[in-house]
PDB file of N, CA and C in Angstrom:
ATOM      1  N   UNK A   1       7.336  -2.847  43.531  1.00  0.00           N
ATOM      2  CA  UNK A   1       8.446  -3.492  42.864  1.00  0.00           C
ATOM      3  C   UNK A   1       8.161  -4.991  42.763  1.00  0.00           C
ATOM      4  N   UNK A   2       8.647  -5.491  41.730  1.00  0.00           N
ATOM      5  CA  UNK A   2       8.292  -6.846  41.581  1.00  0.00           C
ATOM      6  C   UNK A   2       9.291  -7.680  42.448  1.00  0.00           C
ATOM      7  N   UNK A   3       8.850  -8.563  42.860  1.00  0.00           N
ATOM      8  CA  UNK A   3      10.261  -9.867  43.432  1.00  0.00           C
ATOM      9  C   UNK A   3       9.685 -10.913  41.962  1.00  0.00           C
ATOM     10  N   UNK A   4      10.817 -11.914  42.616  1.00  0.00           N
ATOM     11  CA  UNK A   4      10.772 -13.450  41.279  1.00  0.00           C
ATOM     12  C   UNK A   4       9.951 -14.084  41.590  1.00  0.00           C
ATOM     13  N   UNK A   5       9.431 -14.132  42.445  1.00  0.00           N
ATOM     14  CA  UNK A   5       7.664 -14.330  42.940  1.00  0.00           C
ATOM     15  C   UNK A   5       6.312 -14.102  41.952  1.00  0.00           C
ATOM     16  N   UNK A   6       6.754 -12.745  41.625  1.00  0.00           N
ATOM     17  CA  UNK A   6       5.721 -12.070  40.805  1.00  0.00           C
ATOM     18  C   UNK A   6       5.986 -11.319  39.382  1.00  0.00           C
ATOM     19  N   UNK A   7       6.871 -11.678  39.324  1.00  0.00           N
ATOM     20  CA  UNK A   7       7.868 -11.590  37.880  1.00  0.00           C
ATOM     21  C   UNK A   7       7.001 -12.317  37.038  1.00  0.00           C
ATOM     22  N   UNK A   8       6.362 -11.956  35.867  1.00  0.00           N
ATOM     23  CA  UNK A   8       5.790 -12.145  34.700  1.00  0.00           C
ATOM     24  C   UNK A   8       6.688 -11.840  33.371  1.00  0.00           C
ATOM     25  N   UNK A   9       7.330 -12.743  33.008  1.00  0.00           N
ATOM     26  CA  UNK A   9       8.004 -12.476  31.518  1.00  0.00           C
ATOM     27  C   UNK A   9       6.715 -11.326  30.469  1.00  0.00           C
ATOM     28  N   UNK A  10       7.567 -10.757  29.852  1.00  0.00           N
ATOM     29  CA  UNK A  10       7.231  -9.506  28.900  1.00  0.00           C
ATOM     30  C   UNK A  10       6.260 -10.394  27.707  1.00  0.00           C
ATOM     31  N   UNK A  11       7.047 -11.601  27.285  1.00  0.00           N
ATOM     32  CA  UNK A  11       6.761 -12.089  26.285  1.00  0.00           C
ATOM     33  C   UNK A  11       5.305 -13.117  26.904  1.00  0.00           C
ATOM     34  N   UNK A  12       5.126 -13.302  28.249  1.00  0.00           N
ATOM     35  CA  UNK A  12       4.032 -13.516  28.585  1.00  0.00           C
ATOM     36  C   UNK A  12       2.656 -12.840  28.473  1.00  0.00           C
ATOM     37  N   UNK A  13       3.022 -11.522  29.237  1.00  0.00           N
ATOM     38  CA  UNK A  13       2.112 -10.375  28.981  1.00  0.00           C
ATOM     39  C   UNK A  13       1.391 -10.072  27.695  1.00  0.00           C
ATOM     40  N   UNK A  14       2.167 -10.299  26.070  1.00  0.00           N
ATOM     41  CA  UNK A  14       2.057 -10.161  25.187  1.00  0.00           C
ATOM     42  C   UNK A  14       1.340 -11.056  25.110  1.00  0.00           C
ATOM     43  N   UNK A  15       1.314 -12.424  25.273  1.00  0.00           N
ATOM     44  CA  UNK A  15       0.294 -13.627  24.467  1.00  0.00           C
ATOM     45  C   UNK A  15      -0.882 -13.698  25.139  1.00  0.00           C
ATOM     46  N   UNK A  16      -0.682 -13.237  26.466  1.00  0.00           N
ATOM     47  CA  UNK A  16      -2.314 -12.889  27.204  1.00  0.00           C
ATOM     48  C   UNK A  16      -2.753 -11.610  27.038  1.00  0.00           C
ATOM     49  N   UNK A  17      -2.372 -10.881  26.734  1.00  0.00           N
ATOM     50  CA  UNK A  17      -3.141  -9.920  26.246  1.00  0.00           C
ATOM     51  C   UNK A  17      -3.806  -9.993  24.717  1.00  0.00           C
ATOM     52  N   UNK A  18      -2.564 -10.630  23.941  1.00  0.00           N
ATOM     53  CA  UNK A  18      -2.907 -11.284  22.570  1.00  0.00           C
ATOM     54  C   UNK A  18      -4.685 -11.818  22.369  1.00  0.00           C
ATOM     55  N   UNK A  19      -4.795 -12.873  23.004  1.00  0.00           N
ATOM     56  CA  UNK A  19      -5.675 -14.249  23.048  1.00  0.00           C
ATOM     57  C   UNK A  19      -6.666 -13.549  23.890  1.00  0.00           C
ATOM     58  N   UNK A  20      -6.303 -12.475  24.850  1.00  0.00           N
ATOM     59  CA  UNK A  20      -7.639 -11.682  25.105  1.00  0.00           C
ATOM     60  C   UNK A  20      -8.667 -10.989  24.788  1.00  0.00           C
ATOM     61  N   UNK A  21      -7.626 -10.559  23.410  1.00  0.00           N
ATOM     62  CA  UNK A  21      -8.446  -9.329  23.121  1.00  0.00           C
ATOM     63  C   UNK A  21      -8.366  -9.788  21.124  1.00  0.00           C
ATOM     64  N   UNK A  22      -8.887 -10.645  21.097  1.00  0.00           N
ATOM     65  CA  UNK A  22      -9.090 -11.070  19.658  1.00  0.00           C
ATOM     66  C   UNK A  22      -8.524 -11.767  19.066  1.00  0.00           C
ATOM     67  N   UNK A  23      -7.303 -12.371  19.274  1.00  0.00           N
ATOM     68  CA  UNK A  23      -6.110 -13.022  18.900  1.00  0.00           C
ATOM     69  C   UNK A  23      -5.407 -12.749  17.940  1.00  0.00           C
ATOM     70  N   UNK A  24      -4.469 -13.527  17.392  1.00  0.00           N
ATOM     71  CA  UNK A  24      -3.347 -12.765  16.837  1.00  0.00           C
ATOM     72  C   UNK A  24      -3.948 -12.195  15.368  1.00  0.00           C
ATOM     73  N   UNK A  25      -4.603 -12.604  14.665  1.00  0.00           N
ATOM     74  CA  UNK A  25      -5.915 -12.260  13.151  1.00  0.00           C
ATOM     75  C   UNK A  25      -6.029 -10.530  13.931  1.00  0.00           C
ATOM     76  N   UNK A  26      -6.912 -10.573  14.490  1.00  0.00           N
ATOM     77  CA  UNK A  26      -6.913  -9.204  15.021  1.00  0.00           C
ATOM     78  C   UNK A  26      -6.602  -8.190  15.719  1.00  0.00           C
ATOM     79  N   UNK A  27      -4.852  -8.895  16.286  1.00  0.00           N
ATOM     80  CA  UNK A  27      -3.985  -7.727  16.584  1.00  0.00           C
ATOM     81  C   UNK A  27      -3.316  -7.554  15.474  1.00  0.00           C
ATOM     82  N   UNK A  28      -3.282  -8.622  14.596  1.00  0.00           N
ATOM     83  CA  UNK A  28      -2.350  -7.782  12.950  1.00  0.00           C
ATOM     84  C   UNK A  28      -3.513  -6.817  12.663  1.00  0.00           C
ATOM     85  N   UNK A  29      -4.709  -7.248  12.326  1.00  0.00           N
ATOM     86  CA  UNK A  29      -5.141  -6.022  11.994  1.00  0.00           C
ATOM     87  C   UNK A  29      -5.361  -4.331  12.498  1.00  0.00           C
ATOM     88  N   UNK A  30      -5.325  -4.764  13.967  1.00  0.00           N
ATOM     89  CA  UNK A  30      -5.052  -3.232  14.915  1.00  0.00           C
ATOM     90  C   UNK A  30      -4.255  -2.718  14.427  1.00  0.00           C
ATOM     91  N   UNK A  31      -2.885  -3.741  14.050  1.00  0.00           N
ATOM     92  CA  UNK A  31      -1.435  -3.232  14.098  1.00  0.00           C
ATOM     93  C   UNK A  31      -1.206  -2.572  12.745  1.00  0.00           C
ATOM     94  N   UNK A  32      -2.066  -2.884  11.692  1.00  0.00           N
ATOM     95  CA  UNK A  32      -1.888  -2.589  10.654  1.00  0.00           C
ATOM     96  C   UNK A  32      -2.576  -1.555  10.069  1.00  0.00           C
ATOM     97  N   UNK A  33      -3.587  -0.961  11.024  1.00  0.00           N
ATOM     98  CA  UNK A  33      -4.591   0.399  10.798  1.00  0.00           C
ATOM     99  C   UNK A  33      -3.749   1.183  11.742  1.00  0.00           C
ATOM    100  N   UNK A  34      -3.103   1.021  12.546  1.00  0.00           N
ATOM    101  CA  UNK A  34      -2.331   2.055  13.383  1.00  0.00           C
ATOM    102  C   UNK A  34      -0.639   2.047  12.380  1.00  0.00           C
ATOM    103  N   UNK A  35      -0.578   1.530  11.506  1.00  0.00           N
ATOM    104  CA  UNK A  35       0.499   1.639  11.050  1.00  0.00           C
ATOM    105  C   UNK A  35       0.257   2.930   9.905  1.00  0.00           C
ATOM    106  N   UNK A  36      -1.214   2.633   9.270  1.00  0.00           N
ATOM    107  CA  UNK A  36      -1.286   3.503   8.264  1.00  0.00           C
ATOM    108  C   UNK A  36      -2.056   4.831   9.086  1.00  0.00           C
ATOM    109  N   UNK A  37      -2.632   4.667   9.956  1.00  0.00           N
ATOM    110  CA  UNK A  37      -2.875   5.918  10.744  1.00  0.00           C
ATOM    111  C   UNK A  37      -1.478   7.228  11.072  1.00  0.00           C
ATOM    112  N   UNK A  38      -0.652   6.545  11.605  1.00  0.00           N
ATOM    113  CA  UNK A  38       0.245   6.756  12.204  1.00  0.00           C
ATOM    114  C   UNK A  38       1.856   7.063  11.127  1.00  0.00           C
ATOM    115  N   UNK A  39       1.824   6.500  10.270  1.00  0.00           N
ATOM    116  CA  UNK A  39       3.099   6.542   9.545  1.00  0.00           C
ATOM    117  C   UNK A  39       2.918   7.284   7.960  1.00  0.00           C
ATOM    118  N   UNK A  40       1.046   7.084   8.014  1.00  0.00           N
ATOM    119  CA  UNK A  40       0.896   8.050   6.800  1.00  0.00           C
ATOM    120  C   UNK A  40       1.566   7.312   5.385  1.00  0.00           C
ATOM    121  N   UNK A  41       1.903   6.105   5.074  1.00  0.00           N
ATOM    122  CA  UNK A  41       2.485   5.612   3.708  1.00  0.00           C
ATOM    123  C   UNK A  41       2.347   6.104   2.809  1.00  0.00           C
ATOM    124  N   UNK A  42       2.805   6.676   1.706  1.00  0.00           N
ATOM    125  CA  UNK A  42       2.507   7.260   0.461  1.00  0.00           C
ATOM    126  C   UNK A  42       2.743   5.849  -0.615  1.00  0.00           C
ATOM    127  N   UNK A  43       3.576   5.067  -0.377  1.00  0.00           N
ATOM    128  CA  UNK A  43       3.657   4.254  -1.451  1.00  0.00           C
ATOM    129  C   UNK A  43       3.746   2.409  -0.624  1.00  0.00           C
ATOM    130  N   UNK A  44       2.126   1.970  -1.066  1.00  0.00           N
ATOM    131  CA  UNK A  44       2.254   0.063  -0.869  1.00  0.00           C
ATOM    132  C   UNK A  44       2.280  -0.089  -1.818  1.00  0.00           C
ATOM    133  N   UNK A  45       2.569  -1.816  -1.887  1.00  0.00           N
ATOM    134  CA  UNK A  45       1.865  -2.288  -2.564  1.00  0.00           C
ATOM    135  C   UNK A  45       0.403  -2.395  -3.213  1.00  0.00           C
ATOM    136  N   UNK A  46       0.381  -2.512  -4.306  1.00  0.00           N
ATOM    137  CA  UNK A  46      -1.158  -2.353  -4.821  1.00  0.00           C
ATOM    138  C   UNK A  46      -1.910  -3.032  -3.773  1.00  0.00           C
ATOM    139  N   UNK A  47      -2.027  -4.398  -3.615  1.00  0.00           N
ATOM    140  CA  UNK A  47      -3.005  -5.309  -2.974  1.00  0.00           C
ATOM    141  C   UNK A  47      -2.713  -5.279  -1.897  1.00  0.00           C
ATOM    142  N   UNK A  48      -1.902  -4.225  -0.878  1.00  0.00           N
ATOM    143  CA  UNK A  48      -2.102  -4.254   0.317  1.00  0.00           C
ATOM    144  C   UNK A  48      -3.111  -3.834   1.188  1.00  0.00           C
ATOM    145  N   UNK A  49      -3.538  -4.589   2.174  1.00  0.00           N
ATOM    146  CA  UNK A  49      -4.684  -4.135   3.104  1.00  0.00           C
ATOM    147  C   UNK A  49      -4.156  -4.864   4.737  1.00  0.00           C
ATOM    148  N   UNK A  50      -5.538  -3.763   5.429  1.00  0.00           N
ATOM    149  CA  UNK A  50      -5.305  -3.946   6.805  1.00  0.00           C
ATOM    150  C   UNK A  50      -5.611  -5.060   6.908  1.00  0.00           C
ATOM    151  N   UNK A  51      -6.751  -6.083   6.223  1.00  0.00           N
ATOM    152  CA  UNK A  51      -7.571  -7.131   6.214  1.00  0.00           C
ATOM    153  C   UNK A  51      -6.822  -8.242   5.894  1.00  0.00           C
ATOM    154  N   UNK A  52      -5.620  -8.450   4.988  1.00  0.00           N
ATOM    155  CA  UNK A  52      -5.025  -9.540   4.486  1.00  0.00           C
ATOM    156  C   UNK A  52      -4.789 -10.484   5.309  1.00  0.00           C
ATOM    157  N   UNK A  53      -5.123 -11.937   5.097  1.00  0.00           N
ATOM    158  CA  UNK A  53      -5.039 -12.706   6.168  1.00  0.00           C
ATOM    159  C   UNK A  53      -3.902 -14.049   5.315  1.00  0.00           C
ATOM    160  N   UNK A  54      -2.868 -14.266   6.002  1.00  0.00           N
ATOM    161  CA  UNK A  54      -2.038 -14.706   5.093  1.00  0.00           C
ATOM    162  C   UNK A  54      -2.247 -16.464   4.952  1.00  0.00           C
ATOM    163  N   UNK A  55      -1.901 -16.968   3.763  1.00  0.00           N
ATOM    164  CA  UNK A  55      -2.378 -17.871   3.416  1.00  0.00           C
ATOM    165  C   UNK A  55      -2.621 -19.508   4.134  1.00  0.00           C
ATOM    166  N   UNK A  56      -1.148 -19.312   4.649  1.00  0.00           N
ATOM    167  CA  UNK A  56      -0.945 -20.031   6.018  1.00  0.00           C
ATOM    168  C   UNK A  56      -1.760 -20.277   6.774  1.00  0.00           C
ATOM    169  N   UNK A  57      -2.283 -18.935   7.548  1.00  0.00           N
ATOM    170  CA  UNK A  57      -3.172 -19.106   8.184  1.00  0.00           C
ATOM    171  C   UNK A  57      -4.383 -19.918   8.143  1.00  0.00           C
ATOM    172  N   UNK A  58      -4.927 -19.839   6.555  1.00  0.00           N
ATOM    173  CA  UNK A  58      -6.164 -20.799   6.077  1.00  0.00           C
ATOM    174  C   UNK A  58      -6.113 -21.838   6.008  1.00  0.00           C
ATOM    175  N   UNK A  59      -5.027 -22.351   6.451  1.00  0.00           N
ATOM    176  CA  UNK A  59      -4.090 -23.932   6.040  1.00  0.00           C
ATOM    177  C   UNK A  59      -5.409 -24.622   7.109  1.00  0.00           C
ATOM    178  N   UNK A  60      -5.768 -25.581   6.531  1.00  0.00           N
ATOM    179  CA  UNK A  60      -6.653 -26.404   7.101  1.00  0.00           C
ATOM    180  C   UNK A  60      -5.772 -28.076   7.839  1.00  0.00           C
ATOM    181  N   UNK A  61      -5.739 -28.400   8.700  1.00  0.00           N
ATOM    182  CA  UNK A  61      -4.908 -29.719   9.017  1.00  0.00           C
ATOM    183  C   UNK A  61      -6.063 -31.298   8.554  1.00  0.00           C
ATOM    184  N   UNK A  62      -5.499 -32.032   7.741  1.00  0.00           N
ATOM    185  CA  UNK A  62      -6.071 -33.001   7.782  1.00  0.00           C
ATOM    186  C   UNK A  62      -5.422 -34.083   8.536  1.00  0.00           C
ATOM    187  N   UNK A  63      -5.918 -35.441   8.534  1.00  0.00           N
ATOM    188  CA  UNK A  63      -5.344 -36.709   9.073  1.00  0.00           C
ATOM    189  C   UNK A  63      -5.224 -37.876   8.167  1.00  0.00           C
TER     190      UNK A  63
END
């Protein structure tokens, strides 16, 4: 049993496991081959893929 000692928030667990295992780029994509594995879709969008990496993401920061 846990005490508040050793109490790890849920939403902790999630971002270290996240950043462990490929980061968030490649848990959407896990998440998104187990979606079509699993739920079987009959109807996307045309240009949908497991691969789409959204645009945001490419956002480059300048100074």
């Amino acid at each position: 049993m846990q005490t508040a000692d050793t109490y790890i928030p849920h939403a902790q667990k999630v971002v270290t496991y996240v950043t462990s295992n490929g980061g968030l780029l490649a848990f959407q994509t896990r998440w998104r081959q187990h979606f079509l594995d699993t739920m079987n879709p009959q109807y996307l969008p045309e240009y949908w893929s497991v691969d789409f990496v959204p645009e945001a993401w490419n956002h480059k920061q300048t100074l």
